[in-house]
C-alpha atoms as a PDB file:
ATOM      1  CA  UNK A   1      10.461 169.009 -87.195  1.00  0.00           C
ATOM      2  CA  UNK A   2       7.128 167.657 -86.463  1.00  0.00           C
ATOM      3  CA  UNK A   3       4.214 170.217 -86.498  1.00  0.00           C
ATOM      4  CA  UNK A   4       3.664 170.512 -82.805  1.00  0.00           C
ATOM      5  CA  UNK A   5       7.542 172.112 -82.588  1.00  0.00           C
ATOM      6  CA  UNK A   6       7.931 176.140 -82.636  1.00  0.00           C
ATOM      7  CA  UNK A   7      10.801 177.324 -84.294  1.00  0.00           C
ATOM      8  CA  UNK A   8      12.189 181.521 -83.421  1.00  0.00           C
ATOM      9  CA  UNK A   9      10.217 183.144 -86.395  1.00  0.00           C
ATOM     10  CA  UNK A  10      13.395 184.458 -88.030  1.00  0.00           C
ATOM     11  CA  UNK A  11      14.646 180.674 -88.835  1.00  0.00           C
ATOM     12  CA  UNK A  12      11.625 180.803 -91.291  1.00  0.00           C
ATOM     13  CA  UNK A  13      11.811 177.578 -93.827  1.00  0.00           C
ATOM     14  CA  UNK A  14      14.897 177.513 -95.420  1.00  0.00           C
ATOM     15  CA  UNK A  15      16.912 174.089 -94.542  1.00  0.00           C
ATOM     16  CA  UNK A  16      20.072 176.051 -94.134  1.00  0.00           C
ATOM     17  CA  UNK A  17      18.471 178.475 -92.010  1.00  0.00           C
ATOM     18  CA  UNK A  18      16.544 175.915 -89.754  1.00  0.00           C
ATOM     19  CA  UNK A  19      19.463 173.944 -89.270  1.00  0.00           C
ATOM     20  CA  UNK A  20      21.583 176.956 -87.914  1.00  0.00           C
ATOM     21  CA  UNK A  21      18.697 177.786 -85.748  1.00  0.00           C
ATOM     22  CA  UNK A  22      17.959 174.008 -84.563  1.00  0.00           C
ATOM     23  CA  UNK A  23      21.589 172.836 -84.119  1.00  0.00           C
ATOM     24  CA  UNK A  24      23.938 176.448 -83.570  1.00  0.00           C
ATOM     25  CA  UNK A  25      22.195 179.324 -82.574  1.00  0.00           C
ATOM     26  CA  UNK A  26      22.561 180.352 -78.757  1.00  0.00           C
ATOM     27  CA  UNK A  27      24.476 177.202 -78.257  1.00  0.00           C
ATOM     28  CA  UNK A  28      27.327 177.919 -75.610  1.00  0.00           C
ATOM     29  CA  UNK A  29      31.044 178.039 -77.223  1.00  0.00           C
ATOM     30  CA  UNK A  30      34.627 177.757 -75.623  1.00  0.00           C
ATOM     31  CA  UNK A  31      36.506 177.553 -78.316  1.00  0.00           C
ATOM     32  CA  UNK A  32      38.851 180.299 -79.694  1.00  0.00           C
ATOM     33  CA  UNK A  33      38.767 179.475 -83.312  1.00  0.00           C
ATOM     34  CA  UNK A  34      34.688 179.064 -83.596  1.00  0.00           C
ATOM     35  CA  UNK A  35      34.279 182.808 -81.183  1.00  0.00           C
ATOM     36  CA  UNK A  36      36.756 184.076 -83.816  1.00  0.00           C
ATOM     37  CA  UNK A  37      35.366 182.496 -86.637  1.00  0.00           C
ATOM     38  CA  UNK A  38      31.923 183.960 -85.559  1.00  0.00           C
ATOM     39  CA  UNK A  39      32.950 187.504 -84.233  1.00  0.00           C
ATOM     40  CA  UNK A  40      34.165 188.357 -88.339  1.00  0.00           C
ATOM     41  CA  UNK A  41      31.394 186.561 -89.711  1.00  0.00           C
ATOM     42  CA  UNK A  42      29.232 188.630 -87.131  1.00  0.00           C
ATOM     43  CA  UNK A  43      30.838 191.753 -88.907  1.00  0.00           C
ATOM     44  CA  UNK A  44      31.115 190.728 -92.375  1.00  0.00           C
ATOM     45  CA  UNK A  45      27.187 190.197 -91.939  1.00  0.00           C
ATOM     46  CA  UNK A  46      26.954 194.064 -91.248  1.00  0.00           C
ATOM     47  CA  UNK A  47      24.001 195.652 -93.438  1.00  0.00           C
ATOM     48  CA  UNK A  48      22.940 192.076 -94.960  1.00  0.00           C
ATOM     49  CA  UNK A  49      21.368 189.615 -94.203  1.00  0.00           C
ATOM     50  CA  UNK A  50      23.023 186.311 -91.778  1.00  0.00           C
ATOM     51  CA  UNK A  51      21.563 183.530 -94.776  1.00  0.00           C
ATOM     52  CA  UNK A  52      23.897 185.567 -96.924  1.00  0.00           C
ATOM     53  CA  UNK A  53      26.535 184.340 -94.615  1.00  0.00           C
ATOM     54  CA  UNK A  54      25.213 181.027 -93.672  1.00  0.00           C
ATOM     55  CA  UNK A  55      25.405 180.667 -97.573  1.00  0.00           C
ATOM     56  CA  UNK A  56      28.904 181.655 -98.073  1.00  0.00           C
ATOM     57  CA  UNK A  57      30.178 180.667 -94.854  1.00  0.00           C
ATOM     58  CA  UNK A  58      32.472 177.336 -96.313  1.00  0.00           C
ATOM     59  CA  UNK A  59      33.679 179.541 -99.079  1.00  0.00           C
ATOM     60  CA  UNK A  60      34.853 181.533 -96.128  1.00  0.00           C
ATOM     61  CA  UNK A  61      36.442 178.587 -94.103  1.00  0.00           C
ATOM     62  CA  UNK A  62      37.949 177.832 -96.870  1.00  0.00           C
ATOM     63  CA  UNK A  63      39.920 181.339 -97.791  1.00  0.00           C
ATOM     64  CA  UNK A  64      40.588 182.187 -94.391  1.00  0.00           C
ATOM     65  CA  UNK A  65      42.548 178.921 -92.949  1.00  0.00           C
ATOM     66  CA  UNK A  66      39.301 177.424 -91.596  1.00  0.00           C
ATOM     67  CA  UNK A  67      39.602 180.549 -89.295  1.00  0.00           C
ATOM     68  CA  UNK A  68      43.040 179.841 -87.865  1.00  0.00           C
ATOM     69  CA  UNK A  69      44.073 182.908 -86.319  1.00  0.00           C
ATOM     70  CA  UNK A  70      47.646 182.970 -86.292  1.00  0.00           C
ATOM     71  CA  UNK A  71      47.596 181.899 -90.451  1.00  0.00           C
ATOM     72  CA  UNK A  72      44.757 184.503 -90.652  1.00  0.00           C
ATOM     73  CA  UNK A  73      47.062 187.151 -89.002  1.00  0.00           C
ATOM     74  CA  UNK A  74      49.395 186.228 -91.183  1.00  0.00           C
ATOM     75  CA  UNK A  75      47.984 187.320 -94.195  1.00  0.00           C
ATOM     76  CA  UNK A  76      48.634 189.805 -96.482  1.00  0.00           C
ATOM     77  CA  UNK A  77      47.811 192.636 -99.035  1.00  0.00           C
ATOM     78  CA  UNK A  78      48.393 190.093-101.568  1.00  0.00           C
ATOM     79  CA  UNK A  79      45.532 187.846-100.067  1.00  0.00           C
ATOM     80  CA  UNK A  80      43.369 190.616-100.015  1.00  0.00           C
ATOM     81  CA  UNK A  81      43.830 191.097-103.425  1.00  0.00           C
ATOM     82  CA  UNK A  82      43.131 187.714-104.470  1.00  0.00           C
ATOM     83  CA  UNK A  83      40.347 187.504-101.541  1.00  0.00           C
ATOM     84  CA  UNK A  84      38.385 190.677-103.269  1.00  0.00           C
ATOM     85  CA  UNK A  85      38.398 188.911-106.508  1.00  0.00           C
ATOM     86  CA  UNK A  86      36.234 185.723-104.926  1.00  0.00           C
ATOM     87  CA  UNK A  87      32.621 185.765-105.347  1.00  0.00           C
ATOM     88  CA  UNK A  88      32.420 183.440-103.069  1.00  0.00           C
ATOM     89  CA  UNK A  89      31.984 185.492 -99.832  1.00  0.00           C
ATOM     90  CA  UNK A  90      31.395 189.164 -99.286  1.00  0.00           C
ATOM     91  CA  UNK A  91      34.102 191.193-101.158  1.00  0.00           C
ATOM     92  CA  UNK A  92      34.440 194.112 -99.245  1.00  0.00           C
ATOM     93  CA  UNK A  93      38.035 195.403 -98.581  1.00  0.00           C
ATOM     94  CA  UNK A  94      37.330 197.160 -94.843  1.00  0.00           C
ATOM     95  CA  UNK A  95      35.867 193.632 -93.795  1.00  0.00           C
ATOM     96  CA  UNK A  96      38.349 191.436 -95.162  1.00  0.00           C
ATOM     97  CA  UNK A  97      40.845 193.600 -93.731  1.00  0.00           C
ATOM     98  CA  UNK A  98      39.513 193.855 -90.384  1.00  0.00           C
ATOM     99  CA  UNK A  99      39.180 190.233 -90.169  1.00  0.00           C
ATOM    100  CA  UNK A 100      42.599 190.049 -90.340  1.00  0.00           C
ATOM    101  CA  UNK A 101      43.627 192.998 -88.245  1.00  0.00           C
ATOM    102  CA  UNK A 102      41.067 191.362 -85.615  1.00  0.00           C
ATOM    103  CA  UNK A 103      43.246 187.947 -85.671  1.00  0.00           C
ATOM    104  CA  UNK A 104      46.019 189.815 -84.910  1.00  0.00           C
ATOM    105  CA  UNK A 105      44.257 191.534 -81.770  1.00  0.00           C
ATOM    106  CA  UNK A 106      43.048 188.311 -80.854  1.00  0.00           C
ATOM    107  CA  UNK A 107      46.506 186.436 -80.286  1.00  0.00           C
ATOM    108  CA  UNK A 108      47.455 189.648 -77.851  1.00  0.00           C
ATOM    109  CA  UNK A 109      44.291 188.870 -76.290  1.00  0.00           C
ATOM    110  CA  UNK A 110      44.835 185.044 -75.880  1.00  0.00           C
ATOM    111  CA  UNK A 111      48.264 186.131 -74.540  1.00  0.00           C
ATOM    112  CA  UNK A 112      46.702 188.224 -72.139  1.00  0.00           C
ATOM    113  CA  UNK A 113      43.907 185.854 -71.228  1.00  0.00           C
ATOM    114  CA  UNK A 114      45.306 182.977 -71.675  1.00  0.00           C
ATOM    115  CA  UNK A 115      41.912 182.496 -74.009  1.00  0.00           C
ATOM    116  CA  UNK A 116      39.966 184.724 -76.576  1.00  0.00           C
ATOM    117  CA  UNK A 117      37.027 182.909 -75.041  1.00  0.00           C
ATOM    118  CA  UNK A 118      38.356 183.443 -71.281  1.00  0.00           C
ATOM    119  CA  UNK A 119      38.105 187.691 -72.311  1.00  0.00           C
ATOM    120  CA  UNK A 120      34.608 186.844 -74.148  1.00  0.00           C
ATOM    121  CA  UNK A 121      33.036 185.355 -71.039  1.00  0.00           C
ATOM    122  CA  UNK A 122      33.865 188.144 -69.029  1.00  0.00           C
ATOM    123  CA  UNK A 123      31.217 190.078 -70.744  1.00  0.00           C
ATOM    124  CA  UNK A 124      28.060 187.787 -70.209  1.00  0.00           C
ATOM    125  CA  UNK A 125      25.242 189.463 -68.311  1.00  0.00           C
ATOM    126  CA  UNK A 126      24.663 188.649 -64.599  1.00  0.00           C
ATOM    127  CA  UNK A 127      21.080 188.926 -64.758  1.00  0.00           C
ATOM    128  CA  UNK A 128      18.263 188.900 -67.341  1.00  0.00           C
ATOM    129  CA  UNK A 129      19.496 191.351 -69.657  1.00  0.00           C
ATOM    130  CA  UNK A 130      15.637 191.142 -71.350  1.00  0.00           C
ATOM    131  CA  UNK A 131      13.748 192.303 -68.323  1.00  0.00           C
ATOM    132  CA  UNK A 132      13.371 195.418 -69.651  1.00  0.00           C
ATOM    133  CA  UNK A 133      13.809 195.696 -73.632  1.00  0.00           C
ATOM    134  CA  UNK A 134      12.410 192.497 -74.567  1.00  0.00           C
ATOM    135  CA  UNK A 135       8.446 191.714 -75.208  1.00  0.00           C
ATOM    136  CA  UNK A 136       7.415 188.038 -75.987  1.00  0.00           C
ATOM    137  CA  UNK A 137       3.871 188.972 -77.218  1.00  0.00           C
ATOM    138  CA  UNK A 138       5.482 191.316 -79.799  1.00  0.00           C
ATOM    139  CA  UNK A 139       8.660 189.044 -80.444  1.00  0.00           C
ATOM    140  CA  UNK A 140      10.370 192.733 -80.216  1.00  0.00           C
ATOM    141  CA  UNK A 141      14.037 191.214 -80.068  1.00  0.00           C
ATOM    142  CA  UNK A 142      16.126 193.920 -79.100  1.00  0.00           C
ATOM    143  CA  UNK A 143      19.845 194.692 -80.816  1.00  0.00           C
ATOM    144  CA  UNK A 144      22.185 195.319 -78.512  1.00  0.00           C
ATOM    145  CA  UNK A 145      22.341 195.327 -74.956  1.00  0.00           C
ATOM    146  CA  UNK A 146      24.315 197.109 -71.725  1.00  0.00           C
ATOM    147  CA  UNK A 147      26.811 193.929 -72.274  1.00  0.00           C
ATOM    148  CA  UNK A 148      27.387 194.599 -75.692  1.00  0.00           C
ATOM    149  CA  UNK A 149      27.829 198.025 -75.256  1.00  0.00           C
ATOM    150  CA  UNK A 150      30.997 196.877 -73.392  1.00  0.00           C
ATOM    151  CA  UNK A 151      32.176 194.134 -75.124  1.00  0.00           C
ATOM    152  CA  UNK A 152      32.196 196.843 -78.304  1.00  0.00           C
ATOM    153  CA  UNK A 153      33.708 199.040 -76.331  1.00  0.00           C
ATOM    154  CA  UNK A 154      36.533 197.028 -75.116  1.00  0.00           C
ATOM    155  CA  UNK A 155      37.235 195.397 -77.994  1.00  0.00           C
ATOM    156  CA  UNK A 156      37.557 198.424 -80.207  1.00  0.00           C
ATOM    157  CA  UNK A 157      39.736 199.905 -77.424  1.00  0.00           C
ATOM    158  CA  UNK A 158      42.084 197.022 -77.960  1.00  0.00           C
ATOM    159  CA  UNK A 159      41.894 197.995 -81.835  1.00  0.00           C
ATOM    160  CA  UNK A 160      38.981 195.301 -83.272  1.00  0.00           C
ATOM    161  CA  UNK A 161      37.174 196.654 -85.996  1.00  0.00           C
ATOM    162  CA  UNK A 162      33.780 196.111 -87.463  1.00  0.00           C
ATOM    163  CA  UNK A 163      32.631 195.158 -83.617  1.00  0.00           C
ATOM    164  CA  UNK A 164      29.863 197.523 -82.654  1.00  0.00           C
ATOM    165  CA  UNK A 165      27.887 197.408 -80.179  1.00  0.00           C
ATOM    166  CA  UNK A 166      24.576 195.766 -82.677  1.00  0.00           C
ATOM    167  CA  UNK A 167      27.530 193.716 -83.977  1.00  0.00           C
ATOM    168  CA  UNK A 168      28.435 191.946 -80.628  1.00  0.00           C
ATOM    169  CA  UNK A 169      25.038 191.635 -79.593  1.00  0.00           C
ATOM    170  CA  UNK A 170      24.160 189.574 -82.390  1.00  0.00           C
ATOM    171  CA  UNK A 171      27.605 187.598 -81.490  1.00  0.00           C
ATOM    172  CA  UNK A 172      26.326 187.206 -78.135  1.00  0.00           C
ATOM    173  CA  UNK A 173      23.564 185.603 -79.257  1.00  0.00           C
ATOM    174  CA  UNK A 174      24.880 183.505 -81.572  1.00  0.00           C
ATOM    175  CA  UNK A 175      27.715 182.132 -79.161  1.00  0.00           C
ATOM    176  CA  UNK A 176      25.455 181.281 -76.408  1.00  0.00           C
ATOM    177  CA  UNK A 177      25.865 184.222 -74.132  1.00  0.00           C
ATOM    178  CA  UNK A 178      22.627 185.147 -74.148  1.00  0.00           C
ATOM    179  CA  UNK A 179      19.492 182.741 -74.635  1.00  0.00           C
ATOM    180  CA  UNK A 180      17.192 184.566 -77.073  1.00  0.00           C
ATOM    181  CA  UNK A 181      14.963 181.612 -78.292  1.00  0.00           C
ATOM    182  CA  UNK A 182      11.728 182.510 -77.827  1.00  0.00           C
ATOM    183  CA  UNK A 183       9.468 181.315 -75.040  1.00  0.00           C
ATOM    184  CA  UNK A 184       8.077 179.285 -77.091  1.00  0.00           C
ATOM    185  CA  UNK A 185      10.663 177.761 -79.798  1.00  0.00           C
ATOM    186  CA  UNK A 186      11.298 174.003 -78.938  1.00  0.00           C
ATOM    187  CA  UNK A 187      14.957 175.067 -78.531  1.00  0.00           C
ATOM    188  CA  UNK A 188      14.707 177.418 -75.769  1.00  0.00           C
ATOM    189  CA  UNK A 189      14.496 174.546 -73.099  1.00  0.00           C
ATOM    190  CA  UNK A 190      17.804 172.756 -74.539  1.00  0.00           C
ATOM    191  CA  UNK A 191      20.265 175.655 -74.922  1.00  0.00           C
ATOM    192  CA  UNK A 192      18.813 177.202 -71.329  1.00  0.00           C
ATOM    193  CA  UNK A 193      20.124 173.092 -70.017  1.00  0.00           C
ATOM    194  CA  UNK A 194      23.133 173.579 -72.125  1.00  0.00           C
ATOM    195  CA  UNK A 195      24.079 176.839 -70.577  1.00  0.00           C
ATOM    196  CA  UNK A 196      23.285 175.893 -67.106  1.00  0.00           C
ATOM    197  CA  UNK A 197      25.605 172.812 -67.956  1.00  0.00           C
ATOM    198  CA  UNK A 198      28.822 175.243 -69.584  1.00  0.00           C
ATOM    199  CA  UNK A 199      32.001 175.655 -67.646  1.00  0.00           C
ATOM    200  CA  UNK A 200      32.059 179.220 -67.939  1.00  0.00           C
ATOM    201  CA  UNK A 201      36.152 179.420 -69.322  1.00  0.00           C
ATOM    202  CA  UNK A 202      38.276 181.479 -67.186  1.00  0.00           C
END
């Protein structure tokens, strides 16, 4: 990145980090195995921090089918078992569990969709959902929004777990529902173009 290019402050100046930020972050996504993928990384993240994730996240691939969700629904008690004993990614039973319980609710949703990212898109915000909790000059990012109230909502109705309402906010952002670049960061420009450009999927 040459020196004239602002990054989002939180990317700070770890390669793995910048990367994310510079090539992932807030880019728009249609497909059901990367929103799935990212909605149980989303909650495995839960009271750490996301390099923790970014960190583990090929161990994870690698346990959990590359985030297939019909082999993921598939598993078992036995794969837990074997799952908790991998210090590879975040042993923590109610998390590895939910992950699985959540591929199961997200088949009934594709059958009901036709998509888990058809249902997802049905939750993005028709206007500026910043107009009124977000301040540039104090890069006050804000945590969850009336959007992901709902999503949460919905999605725990339908019997998700670990998907609150901080925890889909920070999946909105990361899937491209929401452009929270800064003003400023050189990719703010490119993912606004590349959301303009998405087929919204329906």
């Amino acid at each position: 990145m040459s020196a004239e290019m602002i990054r989002c402050r939180w990317a700070g100046d770890d390669p793995l980090y910048c990367h994310y930020h510079d090539h992932e972050w807030g880019r728009p996504v249609a497909n059901d195995r990367r929103l799935y993928e990212k909605i149980c990384l989303e909650g495995f993240q839960a009271g750490l921090s996301w390099i923790t994730i970014l960190r583990k996240r090929e161990r994870f691939r690698e346990l959990f089918h590359d985030f297939d969700v019909e082999r993921v629904a598939a598993m078992t008690e036995t794969d837990i078992e074997r799952l908790l004993a991998d210090p590879g990614i975040i042993r923590h039973r109610g998390k590895i569990a939910a992950a699985i319980n959540n591929a199961q609710h997200t088949i009934a949703v594709q059958q009901e969709f036709g998509s888990f990212a058809a249902y997802i898109w049905r939750f993005e915000p028709s206007v500026d959902h910043r107009a009124d909790d977000f301040r540039w000059e104090t890069l006050r990012q804000i945590t969850q929004s009336d959007a992901s109230r709902a999503l949460s909502k919905d999605l725990r109705k339908r019997g998700f777990a670990f998907v609150g309402p901080t925890t889909c906010y920070a999946f909105m952002q990361a899937m491209g529902m929401v452009n929270d670049h800064v003003e400023d960061c050189f990719c703010r420009n490119e993912v606004e173009t590349l959301r303009a450009a998405f087929v919204r999927p329906t």
